[in-house]
Every structure is written in C-alpha cells, then in structure tokens.
N, C-alpha and C. Protein backbone atom coordinates (compact mmCIF):
# COMPACT_ATOMS: atom_id res chain seq x y z
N UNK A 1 8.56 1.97 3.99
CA UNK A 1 7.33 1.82 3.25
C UNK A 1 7.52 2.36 1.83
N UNK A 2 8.67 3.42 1.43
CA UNK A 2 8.55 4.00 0.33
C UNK A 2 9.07 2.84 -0.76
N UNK A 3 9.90 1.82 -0.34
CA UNK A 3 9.95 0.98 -1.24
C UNK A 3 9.88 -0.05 -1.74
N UNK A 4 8.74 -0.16 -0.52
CA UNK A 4 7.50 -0.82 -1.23
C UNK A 4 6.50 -0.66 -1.75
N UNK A 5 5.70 0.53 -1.84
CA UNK A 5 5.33 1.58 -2.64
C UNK A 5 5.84 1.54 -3.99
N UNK A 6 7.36 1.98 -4.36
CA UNK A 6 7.34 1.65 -5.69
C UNK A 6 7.55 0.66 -5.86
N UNK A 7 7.46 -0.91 -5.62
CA UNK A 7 7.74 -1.83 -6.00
C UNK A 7 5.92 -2.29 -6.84
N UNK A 8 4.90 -1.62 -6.32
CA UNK A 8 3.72 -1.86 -6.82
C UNK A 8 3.25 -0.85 -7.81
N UNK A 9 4.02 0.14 -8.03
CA UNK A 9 3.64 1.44 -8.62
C UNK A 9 4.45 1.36 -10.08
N UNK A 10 3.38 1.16 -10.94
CA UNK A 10 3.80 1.12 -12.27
C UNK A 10 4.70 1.98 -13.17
N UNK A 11 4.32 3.25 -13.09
CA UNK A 11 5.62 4.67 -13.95
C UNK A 11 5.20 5.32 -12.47
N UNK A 12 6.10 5.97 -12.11
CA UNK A 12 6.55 7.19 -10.81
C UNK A 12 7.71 8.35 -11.15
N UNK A 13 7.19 8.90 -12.13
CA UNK A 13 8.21 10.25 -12.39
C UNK A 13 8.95 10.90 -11.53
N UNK A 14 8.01 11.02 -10.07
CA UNK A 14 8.78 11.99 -9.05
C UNK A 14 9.19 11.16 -8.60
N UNK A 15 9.73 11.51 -7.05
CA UNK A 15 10.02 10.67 -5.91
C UNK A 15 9.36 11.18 -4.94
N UNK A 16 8.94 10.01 -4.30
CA UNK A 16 7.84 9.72 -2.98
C UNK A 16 8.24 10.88 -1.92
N UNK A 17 7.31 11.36 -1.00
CA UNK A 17 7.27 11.98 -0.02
C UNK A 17 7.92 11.62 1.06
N UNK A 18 8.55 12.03 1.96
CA UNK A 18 9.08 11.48 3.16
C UNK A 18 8.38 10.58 3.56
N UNK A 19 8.12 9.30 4.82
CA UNK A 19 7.38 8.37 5.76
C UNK A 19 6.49 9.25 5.91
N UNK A 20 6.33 10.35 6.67
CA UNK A 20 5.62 10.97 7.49
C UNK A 20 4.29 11.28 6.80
N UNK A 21 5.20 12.10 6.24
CA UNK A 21 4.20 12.43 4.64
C UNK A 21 3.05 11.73 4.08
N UNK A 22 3.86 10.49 3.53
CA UNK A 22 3.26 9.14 2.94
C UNK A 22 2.36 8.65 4.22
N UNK A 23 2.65 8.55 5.33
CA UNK A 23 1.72 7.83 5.84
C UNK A 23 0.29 8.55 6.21
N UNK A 24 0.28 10.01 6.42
CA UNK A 24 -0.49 10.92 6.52
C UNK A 24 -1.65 10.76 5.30
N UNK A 25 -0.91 10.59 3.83
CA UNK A 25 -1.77 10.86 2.56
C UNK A 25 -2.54 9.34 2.84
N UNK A 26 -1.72 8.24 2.98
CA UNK A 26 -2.39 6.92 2.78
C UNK A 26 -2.95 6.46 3.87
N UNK A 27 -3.06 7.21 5.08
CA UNK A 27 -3.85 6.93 5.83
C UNK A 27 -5.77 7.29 5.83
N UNK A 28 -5.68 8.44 4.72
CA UNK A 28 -6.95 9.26 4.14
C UNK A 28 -7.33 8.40 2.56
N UNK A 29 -6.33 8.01 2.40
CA UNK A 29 -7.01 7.38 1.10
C UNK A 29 -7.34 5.84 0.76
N UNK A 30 -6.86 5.23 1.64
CA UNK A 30 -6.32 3.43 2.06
C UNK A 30 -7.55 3.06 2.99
N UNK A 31 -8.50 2.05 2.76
CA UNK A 31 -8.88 1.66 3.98
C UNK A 31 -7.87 0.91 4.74
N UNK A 32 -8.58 1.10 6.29
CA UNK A 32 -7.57 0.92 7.19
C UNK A 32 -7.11 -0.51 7.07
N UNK A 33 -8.03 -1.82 6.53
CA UNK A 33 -7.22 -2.97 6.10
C UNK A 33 -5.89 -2.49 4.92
N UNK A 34 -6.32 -2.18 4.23
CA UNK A 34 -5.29 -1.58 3.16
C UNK A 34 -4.28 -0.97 3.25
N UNK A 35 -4.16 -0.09 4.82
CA UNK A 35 -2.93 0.57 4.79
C UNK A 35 -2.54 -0.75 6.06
N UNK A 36 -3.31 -1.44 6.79
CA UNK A 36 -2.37 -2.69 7.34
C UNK A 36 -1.88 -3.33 6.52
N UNK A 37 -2.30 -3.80 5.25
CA UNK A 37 -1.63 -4.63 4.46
C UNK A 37 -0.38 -3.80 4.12
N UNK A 38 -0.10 -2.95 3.38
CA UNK A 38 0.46 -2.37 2.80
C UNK A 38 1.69 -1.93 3.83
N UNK A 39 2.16 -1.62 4.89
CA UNK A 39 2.45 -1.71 6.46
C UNK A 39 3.08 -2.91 6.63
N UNK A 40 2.71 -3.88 6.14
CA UNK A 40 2.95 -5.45 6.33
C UNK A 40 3.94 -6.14 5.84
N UNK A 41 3.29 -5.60 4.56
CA UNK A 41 4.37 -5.82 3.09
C UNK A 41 5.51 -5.14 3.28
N UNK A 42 5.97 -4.04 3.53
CA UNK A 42 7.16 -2.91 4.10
C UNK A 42 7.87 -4.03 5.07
N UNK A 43 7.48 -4.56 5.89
CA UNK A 43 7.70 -4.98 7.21
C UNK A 43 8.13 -6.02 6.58
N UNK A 44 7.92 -6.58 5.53
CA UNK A 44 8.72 -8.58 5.34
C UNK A 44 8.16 -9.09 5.72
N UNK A 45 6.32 -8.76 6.32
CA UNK A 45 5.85 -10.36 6.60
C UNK A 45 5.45 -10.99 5.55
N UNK A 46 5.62 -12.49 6.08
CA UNK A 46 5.05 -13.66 4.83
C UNK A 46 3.42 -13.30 4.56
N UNK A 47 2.65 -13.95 3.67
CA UNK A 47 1.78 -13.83 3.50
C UNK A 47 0.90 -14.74 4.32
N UNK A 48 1.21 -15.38 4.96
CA UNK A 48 0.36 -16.02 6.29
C UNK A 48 0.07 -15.59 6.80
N UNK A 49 1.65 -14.61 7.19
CA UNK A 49 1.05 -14.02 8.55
C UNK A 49 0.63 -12.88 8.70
N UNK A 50 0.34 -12.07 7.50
CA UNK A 50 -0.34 -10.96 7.01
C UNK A 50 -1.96 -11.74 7.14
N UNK A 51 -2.26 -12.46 6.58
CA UNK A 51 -3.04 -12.97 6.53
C UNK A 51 -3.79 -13.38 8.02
N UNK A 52 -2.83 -13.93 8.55
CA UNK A 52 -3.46 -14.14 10.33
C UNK A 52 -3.53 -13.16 10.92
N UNK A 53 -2.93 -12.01 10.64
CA UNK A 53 -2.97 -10.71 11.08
C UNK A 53 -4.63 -9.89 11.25
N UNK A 54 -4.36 -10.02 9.96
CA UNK A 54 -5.61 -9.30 9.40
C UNK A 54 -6.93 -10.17 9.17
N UNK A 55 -6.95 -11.20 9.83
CA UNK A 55 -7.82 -11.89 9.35
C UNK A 55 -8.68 -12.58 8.17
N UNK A 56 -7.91 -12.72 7.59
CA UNK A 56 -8.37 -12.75 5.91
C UNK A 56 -8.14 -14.22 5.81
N UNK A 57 -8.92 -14.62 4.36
CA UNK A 57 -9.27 -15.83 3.88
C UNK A 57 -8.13 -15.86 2.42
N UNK A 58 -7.86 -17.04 1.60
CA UNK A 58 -7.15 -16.41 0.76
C UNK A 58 -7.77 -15.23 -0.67
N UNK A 59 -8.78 -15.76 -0.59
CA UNK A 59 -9.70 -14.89 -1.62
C UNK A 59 -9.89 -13.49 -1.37
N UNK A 60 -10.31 -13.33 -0.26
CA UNK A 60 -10.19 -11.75 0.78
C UNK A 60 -8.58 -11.35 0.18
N UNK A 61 -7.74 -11.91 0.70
CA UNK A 61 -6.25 -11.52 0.83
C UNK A 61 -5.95 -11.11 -0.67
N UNK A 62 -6.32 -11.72 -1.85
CA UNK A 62 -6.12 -11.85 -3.32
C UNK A 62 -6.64 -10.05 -3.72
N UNK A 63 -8.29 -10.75 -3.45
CA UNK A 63 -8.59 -8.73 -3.55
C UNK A 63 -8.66 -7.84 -2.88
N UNK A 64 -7.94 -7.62 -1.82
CA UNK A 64 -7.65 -6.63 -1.13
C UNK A 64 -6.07 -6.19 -1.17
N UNK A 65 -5.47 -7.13 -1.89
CA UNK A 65 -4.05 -6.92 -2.50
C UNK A 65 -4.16 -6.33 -4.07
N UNK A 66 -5.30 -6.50 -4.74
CA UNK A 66 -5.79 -6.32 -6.08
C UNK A 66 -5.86 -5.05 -5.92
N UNK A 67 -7.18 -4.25 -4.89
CA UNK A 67 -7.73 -3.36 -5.01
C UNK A 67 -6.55 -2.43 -4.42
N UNK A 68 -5.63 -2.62 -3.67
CA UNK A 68 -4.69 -1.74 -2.88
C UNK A 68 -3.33 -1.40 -3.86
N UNK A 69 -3.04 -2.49 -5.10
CA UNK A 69 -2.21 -2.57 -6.11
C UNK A 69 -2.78 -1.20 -7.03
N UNK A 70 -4.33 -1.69 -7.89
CA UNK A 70 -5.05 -0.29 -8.05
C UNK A 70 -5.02 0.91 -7.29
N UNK A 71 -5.20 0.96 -6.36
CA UNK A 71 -5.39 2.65 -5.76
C UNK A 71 -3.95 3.25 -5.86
N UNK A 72 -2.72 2.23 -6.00
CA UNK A 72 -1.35 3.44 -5.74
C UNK A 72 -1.08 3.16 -7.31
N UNK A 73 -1.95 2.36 -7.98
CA UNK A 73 -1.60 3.29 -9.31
C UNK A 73 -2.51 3.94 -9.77
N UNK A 74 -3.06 4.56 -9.26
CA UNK A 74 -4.06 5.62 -10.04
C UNK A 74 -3.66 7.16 -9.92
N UNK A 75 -3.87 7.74 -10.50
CA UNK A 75 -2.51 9.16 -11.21
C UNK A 75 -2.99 9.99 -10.01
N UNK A 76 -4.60 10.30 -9.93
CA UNK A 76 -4.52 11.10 -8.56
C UNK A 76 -3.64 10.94 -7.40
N UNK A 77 -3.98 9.52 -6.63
CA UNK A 77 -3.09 9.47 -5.61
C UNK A 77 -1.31 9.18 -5.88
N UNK A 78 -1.14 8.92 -6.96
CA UNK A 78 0.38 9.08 -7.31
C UNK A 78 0.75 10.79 -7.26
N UNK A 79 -0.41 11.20 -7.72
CA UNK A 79 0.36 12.92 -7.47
C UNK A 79 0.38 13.11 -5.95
N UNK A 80 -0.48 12.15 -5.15
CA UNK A 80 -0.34 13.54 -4.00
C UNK A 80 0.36 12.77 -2.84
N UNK A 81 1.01 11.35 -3.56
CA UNK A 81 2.50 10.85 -2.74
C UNK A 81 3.70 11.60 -3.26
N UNK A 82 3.62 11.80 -4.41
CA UNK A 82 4.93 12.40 -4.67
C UNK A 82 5.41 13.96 -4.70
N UNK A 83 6.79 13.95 -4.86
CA UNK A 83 7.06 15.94 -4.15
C UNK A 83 6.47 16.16 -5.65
C-alpha cells in the first residue's frame, strides 16, 4: 500500500510508516469506501473491478478517487503517515 500512497501524494519529505501503521492512521481518517478503494489500487485491480467491487457508477468512482487523491495530500494527514 505504501507505494501506492506515494504514487498519489504530491511532495512527501519523510518516508511512510510501516503497513501496520499506515493502515491503523487511514483506517480513522478514510471513509471506509476510501480506504477500499485505496486497498484496491495497492492490489492491481482494474478499474472495473474496483468498481464492481464497491459498487460504484463511473461518476461515483471519478469522485471518490478525487476526494481520496485530496485527503493524502493534505499536510495534516501527510504528517501523521509519515515517521
């Protein structure tokens, strides 16, 4: 998951927290669609089947990939993924 994490994360000075870690923080800050997506993306699924997964439409899928792109770049939760 950590690298996919920075693959959406714009500047990242530190380096990411262990799995454990990371999944602990983004499980409190992610709605729970959000940390499935995000889970998904790590994993290599296509976007279908993220999509059939989670039930989503493509418009759903667009901003809930939007809004989940926003939250891991916003400086709070970048501080409290990284050591």
């Amino acid at each position: 998951m950590t690298q996919e994490i920075e693959k959406h994360i714009r500047i990242l000075i530190h380096p990411l927290k262990d799995e454990e870690a990371l999944n602990e923080v983004l499980k409190v800050k992610l709605t729970k669609k959000e940390f499935k997506l995000l889970k998904a993306w790590a994993a290599g699924h296509t976007v279908e089947q993220i999509r059939e997964k989670l039930n989503l439409d493509e418009a759903r899928y667009a901003e809930l990939s939007s809004k989940l792109i926003k939250k891991l770049n916003q400086e709070k939760l970048k501080q409290e993924i990284s050591l």
